[in-house]
Protein backbone atom coordinates (compact mmCIF):
# COMPACT_ATOMS: atom_id res chain seq x y z
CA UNK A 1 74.17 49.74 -25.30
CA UNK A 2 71.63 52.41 -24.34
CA UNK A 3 72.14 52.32 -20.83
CA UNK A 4 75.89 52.55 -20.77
CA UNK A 5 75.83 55.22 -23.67
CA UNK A 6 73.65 57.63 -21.55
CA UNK A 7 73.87 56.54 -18.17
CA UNK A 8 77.81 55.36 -18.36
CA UNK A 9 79.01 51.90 -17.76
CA UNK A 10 78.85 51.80 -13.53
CA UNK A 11 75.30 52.64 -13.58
CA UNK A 12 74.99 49.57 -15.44
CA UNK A 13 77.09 47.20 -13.42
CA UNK A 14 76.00 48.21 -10.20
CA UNK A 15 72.19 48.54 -11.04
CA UNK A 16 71.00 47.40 -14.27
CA UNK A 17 73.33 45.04 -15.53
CA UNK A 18 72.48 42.91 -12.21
CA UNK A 19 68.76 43.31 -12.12
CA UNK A 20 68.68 42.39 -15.76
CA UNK A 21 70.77 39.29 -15.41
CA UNK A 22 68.45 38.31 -12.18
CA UNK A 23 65.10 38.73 -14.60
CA UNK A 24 66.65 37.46 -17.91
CA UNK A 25 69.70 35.55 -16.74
CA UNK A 26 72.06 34.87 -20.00
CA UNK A 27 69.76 36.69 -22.39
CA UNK A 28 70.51 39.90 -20.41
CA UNK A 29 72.05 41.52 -23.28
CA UNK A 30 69.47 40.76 -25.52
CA UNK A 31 66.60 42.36 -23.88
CA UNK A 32 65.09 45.37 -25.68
CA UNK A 33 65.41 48.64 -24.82
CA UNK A 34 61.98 48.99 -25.54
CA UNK A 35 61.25 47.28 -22.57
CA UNK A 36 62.82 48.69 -20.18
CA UNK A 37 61.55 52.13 -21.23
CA UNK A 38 57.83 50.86 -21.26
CA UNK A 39 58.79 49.22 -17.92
CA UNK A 40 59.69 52.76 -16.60
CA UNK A 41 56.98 54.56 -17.74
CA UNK A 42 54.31 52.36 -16.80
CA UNK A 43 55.44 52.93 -13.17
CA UNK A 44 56.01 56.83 -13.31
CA UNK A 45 52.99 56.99 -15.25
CA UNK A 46 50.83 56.33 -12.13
CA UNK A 47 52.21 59.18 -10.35
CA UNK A 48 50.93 62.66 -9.95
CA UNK A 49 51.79 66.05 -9.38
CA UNK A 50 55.33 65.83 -11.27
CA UNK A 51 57.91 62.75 -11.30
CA UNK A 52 59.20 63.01 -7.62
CA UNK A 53 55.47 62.44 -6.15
CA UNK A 54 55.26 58.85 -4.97
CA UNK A 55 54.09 55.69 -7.20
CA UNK A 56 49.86 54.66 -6.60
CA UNK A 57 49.65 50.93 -5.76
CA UNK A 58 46.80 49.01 -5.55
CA UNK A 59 46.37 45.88 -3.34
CA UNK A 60 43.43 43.47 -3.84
CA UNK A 61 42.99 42.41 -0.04
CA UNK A 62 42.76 38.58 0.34
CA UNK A 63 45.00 38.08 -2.97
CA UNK A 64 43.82 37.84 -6.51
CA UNK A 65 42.14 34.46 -4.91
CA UNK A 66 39.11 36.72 -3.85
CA UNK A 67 38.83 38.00 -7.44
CA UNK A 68 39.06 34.37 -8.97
CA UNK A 69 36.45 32.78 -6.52
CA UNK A 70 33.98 36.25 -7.31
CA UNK A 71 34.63 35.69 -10.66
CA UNK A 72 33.80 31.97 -10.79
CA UNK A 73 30.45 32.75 -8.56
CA UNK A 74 29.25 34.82 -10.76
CA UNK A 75 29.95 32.87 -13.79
CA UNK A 76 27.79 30.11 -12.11
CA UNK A 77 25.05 32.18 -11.36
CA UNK A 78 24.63 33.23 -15.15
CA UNK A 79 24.87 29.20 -15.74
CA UNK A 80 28.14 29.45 -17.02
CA UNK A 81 29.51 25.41 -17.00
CA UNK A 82 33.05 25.17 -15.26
CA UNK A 83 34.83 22.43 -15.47
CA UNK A 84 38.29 21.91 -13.84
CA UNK A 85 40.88 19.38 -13.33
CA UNK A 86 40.35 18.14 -16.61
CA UNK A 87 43.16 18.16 -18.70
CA UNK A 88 42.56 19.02 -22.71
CA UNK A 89 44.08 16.70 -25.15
CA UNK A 90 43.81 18.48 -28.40
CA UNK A 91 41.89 21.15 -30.29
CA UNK A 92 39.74 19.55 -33.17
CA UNK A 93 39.63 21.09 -36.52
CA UNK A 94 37.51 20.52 -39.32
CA UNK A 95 38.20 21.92 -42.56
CA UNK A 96 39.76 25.10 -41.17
CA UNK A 97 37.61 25.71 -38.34
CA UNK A 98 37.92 24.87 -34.76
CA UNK A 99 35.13 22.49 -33.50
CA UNK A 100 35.88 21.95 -30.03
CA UNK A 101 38.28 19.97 -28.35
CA UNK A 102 39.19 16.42 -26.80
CA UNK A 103 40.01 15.64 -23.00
CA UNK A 104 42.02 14.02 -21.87
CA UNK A 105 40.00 10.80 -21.09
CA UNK A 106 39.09 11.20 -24.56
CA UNK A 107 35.48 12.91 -24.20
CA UNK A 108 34.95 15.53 -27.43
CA UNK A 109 33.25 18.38 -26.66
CA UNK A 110 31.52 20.81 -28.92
CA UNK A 111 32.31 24.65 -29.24
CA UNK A 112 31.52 27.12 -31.65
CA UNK A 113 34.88 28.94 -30.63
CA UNK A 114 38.31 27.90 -28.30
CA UNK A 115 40.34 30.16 -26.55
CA UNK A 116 43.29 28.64 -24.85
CA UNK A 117 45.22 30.78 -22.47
CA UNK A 118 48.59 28.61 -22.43
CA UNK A 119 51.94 29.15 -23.13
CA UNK A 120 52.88 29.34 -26.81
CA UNK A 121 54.63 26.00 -26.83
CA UNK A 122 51.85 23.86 -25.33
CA UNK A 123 49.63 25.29 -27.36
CA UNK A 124 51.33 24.45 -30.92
CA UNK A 125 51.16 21.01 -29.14
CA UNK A 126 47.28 20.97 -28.35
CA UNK A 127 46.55 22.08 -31.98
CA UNK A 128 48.65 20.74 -34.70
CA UNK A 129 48.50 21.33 -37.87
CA UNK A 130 49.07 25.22 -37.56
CA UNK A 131 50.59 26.99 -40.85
CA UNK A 132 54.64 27.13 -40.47
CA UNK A 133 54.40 30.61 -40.40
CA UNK A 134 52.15 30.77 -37.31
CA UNK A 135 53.29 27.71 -35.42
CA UNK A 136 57.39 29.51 -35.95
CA UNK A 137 56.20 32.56 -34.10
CA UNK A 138 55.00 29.86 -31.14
CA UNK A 139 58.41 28.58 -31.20
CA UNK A 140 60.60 31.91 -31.50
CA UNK A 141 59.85 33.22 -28.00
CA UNK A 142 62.23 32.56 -25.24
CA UNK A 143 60.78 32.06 -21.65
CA UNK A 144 62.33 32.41 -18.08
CA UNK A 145 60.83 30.30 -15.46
CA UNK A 146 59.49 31.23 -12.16
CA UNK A 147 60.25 29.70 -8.49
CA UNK A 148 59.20 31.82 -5.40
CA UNK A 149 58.65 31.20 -2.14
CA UNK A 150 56.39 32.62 0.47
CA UNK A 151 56.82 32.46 4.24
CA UNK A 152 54.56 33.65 6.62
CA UNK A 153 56.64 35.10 9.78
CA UNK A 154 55.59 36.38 13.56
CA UNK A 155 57.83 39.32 12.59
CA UNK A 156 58.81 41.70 9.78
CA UNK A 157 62.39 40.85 7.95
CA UNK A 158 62.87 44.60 7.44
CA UNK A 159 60.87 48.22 6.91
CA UNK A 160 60.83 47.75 3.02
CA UNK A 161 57.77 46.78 0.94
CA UNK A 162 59.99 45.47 -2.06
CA UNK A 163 63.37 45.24 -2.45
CA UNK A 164 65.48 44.64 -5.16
CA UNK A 165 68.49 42.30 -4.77
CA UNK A 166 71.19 43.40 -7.26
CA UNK A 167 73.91 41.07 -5.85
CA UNK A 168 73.78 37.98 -7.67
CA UNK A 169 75.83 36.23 -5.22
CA UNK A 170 72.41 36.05 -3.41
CA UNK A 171 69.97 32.73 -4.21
CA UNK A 172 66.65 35.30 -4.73
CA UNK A 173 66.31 38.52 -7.05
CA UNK A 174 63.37 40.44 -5.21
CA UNK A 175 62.61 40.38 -1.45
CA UNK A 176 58.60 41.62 -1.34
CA UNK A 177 56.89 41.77 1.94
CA UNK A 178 53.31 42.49 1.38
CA UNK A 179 52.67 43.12 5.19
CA UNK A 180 54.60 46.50 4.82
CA UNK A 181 52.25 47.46 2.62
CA UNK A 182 49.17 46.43 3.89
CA UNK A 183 48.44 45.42 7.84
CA UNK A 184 49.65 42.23 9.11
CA UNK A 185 46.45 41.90 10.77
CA UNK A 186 44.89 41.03 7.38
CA UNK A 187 46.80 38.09 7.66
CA UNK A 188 45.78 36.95 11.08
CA UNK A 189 49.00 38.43 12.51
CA UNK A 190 51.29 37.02 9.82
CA UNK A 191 54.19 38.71 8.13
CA UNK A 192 54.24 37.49 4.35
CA UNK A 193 57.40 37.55 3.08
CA UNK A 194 57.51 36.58 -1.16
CA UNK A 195 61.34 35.49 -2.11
CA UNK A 196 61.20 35.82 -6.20
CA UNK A 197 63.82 34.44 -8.69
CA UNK A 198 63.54 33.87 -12.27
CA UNK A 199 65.77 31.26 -13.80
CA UNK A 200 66.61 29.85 -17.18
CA UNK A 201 64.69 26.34 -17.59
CA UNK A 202 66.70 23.38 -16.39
CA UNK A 203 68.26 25.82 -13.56
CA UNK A 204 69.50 23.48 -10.68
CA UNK A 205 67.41 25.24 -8.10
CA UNK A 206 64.51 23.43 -9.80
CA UNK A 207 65.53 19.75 -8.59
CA UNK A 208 66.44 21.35 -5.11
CA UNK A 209 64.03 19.90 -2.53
CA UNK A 210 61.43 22.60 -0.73
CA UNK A 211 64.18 21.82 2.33
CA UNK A 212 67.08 22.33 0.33
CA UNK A 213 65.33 25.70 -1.15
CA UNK A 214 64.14 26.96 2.40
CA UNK A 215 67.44 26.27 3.71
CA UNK A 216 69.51 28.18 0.66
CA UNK A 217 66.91 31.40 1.28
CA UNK A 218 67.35 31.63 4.74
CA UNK A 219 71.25 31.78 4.57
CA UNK A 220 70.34 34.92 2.22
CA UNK A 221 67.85 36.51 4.15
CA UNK A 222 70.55 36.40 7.05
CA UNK A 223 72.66 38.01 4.98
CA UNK A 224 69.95 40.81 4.43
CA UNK A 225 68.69 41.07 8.54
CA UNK A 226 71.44 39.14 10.32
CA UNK A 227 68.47 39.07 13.50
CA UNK A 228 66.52 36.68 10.97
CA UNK A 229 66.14 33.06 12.45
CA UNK A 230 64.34 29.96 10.99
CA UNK A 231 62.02 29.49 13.41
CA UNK A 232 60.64 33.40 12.99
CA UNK A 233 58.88 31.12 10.15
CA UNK A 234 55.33 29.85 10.73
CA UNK A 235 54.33 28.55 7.51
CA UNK A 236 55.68 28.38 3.92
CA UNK A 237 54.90 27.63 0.15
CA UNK A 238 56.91 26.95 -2.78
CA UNK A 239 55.65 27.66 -6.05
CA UNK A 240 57.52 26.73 -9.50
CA UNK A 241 56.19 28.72 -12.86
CA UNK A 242 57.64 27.69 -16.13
CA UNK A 243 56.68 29.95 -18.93
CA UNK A 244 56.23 33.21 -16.21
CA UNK A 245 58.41 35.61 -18.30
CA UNK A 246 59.13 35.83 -21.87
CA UNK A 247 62.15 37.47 -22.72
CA UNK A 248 61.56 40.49 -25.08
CA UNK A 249 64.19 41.21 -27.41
CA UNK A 250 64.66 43.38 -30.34
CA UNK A 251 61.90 42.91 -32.69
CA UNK A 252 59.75 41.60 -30.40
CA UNK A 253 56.72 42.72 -32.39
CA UNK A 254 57.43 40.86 -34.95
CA UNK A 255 57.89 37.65 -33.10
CA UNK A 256 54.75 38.06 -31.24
CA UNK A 257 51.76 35.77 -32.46
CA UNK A 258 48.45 37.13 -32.93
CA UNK A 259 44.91 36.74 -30.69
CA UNK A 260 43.28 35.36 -34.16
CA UNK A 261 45.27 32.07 -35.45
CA UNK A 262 44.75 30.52 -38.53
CA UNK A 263 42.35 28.25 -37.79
CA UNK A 264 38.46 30.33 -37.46
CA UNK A 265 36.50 30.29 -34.34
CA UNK A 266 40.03 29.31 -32.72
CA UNK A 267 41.63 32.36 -30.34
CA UNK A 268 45.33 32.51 -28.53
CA UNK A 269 45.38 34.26 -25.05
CA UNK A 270 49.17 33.82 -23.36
CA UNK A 271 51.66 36.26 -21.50
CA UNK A 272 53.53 36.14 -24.66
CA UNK A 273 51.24 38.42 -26.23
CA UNK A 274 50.95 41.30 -23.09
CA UNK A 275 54.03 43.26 -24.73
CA UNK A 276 54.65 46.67 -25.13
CA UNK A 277 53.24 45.68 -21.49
CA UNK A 278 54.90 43.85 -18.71
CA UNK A 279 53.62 40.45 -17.39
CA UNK A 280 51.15 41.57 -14.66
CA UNK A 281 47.36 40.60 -13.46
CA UNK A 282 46.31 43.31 -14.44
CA UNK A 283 47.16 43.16 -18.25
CA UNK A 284 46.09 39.51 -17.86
CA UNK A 285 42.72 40.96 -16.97
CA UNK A 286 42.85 43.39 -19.85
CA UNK A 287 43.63 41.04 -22.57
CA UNK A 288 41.42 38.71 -21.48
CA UNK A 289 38.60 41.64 -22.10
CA UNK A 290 39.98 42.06 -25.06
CA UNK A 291 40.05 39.01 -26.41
CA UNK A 292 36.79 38.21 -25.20
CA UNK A 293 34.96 41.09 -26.96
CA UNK A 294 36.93 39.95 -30.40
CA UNK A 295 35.20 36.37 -30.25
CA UNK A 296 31.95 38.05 -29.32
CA UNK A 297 32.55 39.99 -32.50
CA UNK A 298 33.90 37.70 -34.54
CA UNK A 299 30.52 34.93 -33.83
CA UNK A 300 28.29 37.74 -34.13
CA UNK A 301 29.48 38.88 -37.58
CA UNK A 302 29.55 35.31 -38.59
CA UNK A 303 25.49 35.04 -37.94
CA UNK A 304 25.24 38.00 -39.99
């Protein structure tokens, strides 16, 4: 409504209308506008010298991998215990409070406080018993899922760092080639080409085969550099994300469920709960500061 009232209706068929059905398939027209402004002014916000001057980037060279493994080293060095592979059955709860949690091979182990960064739904699943009123906000957000794959090429599909694919007649909604943006020679002489789609859960492309997938893409990135050719391709991966983007509508705010549940000494840390923001590493990052300095708190004052 706010797009075609101040922009007029062809602006939004030939540029919105398709990038929002792409993001949000069927729940295009539900999306808030308060999204889409926030969007907007989270990019122009980086500029400077007046809103023509280009947008600042950032790229972390070696992927957010580097920052992960740093992360994790220096975690062990303080004698932080990491434990992965090991799958988390259920939060336990004792007369209001979270205790700790069980494993999957059914080991308990002891914590004064749990955060669980999760979607919303898994998480009403790992600790039951959540107030209705709680546990509905869980429920209430809608999710798109994520499947992208990368290739890694012996030459550039085009000149453009990302582009934006408005025709949905095409199988991908963003073409982003990171090796436009930083030198391919940070990637051993690789071009890395990321094909992005979002798609409603139970989309068909999900029970396509990596081959069926690869093959699909291709046809579309013909149809983008007709010079393109499958065996330009030196490597690929296929990655599939449920729970990558929830889908903000009006009275979002309302819906969203808060860092602190019910339960004391138990904390909530999902994408769901990035908004105003947009889903992004770097908000990850933030929240995760955030919510990190509220448990600190929140122990502390309990000492008192």
């Amino acid at each position: 409504e706010w797009i075609t009232r101040n922009l007029g209706r062809r602006v939004y068929d030939t540029v919105w209308g398709p990038l929002l059905r792409g993001k949000f398939g069927e729940a295009e027209d539900k999306v808030a506008m308060a999204w889409l402004w926030n969007k907007i002014h989270l990019r122009f916000a980086s500029r400077h010298g007046g809103p023509m001057q280009k947008e600042q980037l950032a790229y972390l060279r070696g992927s957010f991998g580097v920052y992960i493994g740093e992360l994790e080293r220096r975690m062990r060095d303080l004698g932080v215990e990491i434990n992965t592979g090991r799958a988390v059955q259920q939060v336990t709860v004792d007369t209001g409070r979270a205790t700790g949690l069980v494993t999957a091979d059914g080991e308990t182990v002891d914590a004064d406080a749990v955060i669980a960064a999760v979607p919303s739904g898994v998480f009403l699943k790992l600790a039951p018993g959540l107030p209705e009123e709680y546990a509905r906000k869980l429920t209430a957000v809608q999710w798109q899922w994520a499947l992208c794959m990368i290739l890694a090429m012996d030459r550039p599909l085009s000149h453009i760092y990302w582009m934006n694919v408005a025709d949905r007649t095409m199988p991908f909604l963003a073409l982003v080639e990171h090796t436009n943006f930083i030198p391919a020679e940070e990637y051993g002489g690789n071009h890395l080409l990321y094909i992005s789609n979002y798609l409603e859960p139970g989309h068909p492309y999900f029970s396509k085969s990596e081959e069926d997938l690869a093959a699909m893409f291709y046809d579309g990135l013909r149809r983008v550099n007709p010079a393109f050719r499958p065996e330009h391709v030196r490597q690929r991966w296929l990655f599939k994300g449920p729970y990558a983007q929830p889908i903000i509508t009006t009275g979002y705010g309302d819906l969203r469920p808060g860092h602190r549940t019910p339960f004391q000494g138990l904390y909530l840390a999902t994408m769901a709960q990035i908004y105003p923001e947009d889903r992004g590493q770097n908000y990850s990052i933030k929240m995760g500061e955030d919510v990190a300095a509220m448990v600190a708190g929140d122990f502390a004052a309990r000492r008192r």
